[in-house]
Structure formats: C-alpha cells, structure tokens
N, C-alpha and C. Protein backbone atom coordinates (compact mmCIF):
# COMPACT_ATOMS: atom_id res chain seq x y z
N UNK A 1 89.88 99.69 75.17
CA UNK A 1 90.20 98.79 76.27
C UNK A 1 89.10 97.74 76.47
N UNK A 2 87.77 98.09 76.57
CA UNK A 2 86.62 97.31 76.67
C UNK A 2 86.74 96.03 75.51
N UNK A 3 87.19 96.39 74.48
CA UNK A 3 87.52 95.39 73.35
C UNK A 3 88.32 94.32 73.48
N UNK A 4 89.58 94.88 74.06
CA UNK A 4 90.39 93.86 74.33
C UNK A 4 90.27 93.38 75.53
N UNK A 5 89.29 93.71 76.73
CA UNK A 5 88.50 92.94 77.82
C UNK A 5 87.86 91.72 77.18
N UNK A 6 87.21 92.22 76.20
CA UNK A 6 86.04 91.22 75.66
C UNK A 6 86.73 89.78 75.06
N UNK A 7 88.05 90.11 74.36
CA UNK A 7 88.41 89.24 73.93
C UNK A 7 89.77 88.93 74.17
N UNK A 8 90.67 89.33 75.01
CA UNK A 8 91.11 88.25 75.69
C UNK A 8 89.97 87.43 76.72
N UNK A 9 88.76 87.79 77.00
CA UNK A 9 88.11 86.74 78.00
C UNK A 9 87.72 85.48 76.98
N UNK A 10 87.57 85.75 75.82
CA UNK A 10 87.07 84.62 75.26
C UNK A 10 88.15 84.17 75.32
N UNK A 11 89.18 84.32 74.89
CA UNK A 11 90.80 82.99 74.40
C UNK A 11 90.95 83.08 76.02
N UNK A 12 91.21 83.58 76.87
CA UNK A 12 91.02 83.08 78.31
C UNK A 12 90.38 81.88 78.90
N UNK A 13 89.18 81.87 78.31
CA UNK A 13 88.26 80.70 78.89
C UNK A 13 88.40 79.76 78.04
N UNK A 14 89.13 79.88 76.94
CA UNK A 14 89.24 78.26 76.48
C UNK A 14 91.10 77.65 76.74
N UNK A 15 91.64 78.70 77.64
CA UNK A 15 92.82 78.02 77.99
C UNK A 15 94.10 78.82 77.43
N UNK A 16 93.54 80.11 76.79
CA UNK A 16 94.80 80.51 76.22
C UNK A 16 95.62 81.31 77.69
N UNK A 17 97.33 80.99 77.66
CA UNK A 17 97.50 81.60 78.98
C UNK A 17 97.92 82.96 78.93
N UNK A 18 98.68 83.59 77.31
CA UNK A 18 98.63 84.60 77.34
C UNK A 18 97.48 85.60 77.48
N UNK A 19 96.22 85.48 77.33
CA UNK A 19 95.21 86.13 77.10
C UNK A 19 94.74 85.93 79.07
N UNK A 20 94.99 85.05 79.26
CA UNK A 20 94.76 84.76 80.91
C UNK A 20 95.92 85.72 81.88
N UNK A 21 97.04 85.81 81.30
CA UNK A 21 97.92 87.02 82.03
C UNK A 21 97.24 88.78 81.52
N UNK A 22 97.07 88.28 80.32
CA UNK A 22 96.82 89.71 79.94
C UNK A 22 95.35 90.21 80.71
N UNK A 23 93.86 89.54 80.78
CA UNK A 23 93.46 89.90 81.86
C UNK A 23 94.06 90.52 83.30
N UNK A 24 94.76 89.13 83.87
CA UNK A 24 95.18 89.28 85.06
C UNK A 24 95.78 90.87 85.23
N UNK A 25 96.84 91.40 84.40
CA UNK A 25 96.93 92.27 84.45
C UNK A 25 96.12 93.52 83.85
N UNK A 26 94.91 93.26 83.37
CA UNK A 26 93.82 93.85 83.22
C UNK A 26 93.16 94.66 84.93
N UNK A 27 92.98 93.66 85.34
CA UNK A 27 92.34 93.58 86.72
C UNK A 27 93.11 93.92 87.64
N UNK A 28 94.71 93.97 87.47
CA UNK A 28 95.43 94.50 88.46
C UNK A 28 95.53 95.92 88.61
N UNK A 29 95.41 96.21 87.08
CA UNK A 29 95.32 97.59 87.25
C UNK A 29 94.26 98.63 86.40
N UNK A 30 93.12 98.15 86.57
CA UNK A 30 91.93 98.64 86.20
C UNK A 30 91.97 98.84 84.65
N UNK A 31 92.32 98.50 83.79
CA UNK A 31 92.58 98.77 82.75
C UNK A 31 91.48 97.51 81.64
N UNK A 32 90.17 98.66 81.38
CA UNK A 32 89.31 98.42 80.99
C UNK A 32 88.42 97.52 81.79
N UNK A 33 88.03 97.35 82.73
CA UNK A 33 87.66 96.81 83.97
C UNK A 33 87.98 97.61 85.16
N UNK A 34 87.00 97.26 86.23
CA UNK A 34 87.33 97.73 87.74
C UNK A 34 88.69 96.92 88.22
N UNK A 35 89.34 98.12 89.42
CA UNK A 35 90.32 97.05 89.60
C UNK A 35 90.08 96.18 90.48
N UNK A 36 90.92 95.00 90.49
CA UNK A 36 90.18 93.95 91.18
C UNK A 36 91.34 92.98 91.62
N UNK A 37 92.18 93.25 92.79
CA UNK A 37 92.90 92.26 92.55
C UNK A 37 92.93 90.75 92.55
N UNK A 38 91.76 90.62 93.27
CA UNK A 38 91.62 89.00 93.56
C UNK A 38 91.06 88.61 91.99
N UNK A 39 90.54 88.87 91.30
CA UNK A 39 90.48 88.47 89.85
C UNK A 39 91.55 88.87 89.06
N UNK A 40 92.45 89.63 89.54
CA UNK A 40 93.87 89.76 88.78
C UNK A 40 94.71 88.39 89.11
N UNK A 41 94.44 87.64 90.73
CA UNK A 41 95.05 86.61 91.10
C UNK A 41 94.56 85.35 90.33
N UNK A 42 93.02 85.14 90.59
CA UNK A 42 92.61 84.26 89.43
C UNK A 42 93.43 84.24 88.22
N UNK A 43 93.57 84.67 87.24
CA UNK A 43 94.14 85.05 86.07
C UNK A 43 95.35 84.55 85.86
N UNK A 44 96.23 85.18 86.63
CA UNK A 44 97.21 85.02 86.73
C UNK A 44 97.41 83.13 87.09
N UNK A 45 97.13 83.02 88.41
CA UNK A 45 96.93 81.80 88.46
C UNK A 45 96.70 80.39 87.23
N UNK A 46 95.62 80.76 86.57
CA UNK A 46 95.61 79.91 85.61
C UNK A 46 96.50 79.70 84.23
N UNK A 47 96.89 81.41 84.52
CA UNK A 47 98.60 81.09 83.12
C UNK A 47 99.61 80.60 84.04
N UNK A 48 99.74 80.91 85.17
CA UNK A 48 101.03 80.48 86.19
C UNK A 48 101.28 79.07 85.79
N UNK A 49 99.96 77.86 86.35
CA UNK A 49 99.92 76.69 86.21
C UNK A 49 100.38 75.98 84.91
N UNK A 50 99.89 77.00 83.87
CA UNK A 50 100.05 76.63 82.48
C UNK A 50 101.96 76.88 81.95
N UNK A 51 102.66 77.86 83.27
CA UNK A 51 104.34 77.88 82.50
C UNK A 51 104.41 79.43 81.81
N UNK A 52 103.12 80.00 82.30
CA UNK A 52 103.45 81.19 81.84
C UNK A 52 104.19 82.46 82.68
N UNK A 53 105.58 82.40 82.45
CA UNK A 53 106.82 83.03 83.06
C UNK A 53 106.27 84.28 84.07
N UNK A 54 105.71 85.28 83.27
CA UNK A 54 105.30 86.60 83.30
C UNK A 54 104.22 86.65 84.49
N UNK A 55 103.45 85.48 84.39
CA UNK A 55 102.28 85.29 85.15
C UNK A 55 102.82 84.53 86.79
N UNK A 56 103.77 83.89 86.82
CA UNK A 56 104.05 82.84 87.73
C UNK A 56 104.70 84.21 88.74
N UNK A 57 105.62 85.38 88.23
CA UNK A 57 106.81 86.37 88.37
C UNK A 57 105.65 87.10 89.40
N UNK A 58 104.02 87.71 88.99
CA UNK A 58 103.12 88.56 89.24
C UNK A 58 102.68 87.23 90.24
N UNK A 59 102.11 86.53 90.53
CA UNK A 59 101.75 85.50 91.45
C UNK A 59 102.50 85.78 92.39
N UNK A 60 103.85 85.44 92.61
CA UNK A 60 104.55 85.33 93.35
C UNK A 60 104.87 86.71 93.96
N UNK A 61 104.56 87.77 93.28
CA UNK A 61 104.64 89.17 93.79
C UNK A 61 103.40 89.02 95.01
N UNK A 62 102.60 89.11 94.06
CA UNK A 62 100.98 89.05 94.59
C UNK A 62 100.81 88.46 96.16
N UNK A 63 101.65 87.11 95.79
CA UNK A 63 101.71 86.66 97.40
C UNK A 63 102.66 87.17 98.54
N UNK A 64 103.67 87.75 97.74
CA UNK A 64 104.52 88.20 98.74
C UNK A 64 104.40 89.44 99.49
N UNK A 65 103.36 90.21 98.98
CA UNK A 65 102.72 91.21 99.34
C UNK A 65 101.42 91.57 99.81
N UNK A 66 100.69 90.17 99.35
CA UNK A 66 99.57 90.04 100.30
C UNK A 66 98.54 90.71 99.63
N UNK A 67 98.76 90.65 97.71
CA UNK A 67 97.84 91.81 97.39
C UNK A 67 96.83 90.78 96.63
N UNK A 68 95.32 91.00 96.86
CA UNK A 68 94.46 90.32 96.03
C UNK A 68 94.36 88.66 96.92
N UNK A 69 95.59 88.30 97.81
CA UNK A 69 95.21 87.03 98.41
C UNK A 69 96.25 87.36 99.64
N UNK A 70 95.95 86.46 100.73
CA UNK A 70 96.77 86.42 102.06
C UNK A 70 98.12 86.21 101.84
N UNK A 71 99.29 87.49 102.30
CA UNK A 71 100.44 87.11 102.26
C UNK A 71 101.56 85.53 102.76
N UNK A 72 101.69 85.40 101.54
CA UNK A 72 102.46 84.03 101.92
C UNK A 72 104.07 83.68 101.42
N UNK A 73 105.00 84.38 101.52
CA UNK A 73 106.26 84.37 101.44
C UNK A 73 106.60 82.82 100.73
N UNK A 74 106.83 82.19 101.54
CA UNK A 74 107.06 80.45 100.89
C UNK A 74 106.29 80.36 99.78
N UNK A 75 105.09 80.37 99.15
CA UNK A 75 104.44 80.66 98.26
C UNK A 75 105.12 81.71 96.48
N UNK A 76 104.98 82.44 97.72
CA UNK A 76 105.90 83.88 96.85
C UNK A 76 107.43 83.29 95.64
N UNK A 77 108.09 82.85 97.15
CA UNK A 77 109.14 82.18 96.59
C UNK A 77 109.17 80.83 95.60
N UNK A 78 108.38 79.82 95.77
CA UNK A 78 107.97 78.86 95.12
C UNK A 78 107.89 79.48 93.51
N UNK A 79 106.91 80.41 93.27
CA UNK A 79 106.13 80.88 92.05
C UNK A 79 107.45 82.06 91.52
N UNK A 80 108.23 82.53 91.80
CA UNK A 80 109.01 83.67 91.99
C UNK A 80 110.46 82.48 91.04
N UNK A 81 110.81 81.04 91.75
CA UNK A 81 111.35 80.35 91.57
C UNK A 81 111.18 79.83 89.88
N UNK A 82 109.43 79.20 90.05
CA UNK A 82 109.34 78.60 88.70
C UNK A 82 109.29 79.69 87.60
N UNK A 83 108.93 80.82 87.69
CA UNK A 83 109.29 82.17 86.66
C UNK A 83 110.80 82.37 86.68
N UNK A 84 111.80 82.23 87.41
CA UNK A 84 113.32 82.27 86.91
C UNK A 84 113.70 81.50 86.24
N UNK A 85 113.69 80.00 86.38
CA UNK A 85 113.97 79.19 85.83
C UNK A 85 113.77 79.14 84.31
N UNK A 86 112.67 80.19 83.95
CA UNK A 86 112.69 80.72 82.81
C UNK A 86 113.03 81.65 82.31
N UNK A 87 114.31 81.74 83.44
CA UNK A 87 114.98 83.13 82.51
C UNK A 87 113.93 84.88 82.87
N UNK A 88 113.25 84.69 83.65
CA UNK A 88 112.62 85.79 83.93
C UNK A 88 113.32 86.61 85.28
N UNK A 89 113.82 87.50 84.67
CA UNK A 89 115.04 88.36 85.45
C UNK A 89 114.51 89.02 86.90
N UNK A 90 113.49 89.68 86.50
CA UNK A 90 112.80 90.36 87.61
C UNK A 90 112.38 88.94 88.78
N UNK A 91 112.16 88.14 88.06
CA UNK A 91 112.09 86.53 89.30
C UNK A 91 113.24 86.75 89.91
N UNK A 92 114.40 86.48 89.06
CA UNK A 92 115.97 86.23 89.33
C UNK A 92 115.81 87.20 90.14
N UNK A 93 115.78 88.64 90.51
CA UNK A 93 116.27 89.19 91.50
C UNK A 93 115.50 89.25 92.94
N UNK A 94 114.38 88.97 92.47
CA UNK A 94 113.55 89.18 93.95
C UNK A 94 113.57 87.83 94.41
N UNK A 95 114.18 86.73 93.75
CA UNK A 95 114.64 85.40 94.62
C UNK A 95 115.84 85.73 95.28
N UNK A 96 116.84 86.14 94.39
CA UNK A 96 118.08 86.50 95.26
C UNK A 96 117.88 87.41 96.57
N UNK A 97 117.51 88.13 96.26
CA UNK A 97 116.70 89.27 97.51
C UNK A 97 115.69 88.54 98.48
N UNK A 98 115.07 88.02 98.24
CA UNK A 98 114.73 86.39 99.31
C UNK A 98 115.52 85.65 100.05
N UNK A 99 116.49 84.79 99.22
CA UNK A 99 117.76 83.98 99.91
C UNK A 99 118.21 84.90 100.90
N UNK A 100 118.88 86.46 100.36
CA UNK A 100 119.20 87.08 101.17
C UNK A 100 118.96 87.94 102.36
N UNK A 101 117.79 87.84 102.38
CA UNK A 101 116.72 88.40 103.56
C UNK A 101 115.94 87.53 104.08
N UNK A 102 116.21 85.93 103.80
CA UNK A 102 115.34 85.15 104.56
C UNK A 102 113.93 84.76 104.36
N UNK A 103 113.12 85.75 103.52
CA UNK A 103 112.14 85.68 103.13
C UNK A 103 111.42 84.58 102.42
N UNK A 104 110.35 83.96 102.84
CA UNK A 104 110.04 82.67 103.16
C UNK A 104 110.50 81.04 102.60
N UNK A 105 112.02 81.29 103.18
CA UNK A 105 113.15 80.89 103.13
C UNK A 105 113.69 80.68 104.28
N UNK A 106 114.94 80.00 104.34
CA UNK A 106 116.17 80.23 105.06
C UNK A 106 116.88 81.07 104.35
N UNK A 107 117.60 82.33 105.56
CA UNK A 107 118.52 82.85 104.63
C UNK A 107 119.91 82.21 104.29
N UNK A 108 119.98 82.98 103.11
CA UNK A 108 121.51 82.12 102.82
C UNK A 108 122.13 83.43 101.76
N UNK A 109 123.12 84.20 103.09
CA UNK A 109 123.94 84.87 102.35
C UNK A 109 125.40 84.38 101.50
C-alpha cells in the first residue's frame, strides 16, 4: 500500500486525475496512509475539476454529508449532477433521491 501511496502522489502532483482520485480515496479510507478526510476532499477535488466522474460522485457525497468539509447540500447536488451526466449511476440515483426529498434543491416529485 505504502508503494502505491508513493506513486500515485507523484502522477498526482503533476495533474494526473486518476492517480488524484485514487489518493483521495486513499485518505478516505486509511488505506496506506492515516485516514484523513479533508485530504481525501483535496484529492478528490482536483480530479473533480479535471471531469473525473468517480471523483466529482465522492465530492458530492462528501458534501452532502458533511464529511472531511462543512455540509453543503446545493454543493452536493451541483458535483452529484456533473458525475451523472457522465453516466455515473450511483450520481443518477442520489440526484433523483435529491429532486425527491428536496435536498439542496427544490423538490420535485
């Protein structure tokens, strides 16, 4: 695990975004590192920006739950949004489950 800490951080820091999710979820769940969520949010963050589906899906969790950064629903949904649009299913449902509970949204059953 320490290995692949070491080097996804290098392709991380020069922009790679898979290696920037794969941290993120390094740090989310201690896996070869302390856990850490606010450096799981970093991470994530910088593949999010970059279009990385997987990463935008965990952001938008992250905020909607308030884990690693201050819960922010509208946020949640925003990032939750741009990961469906790519076809990322687990987005697709916890948006629908948004619309339908209002969640930092209007609802719209």
């Amino acid at each position: 695990e320490r290995c692949a800490v070491e080097w996804n951080t290098k392709a991380a820091k020069q922009g790679n975004a898979d290696a920037q999710y794969n941290l993120g979820v390094m740090y989310d769940n201690g896996q070869g590192v302390a856990k850490d969520e606010r450096r799981a949010v970093e991470w994530y963050t910088k593949a999010a920006k970059q279009g990385h589906a997987k990463a935008q899906y965990n952001l938008g969790f992250a905020y909607m739950y308030g884990q690693g950064l201050a819960k922010d629903e509208r946020r949640a949904v925003e990032w939750y949004t741009k990961a469906a649009k790519q076809g990322h299913a687990k987005a697709q449902y916890n948006l629908g489950f948004a619309y339908m509970y209002g969640q930092g949204l209007a609802k719209d059953e």
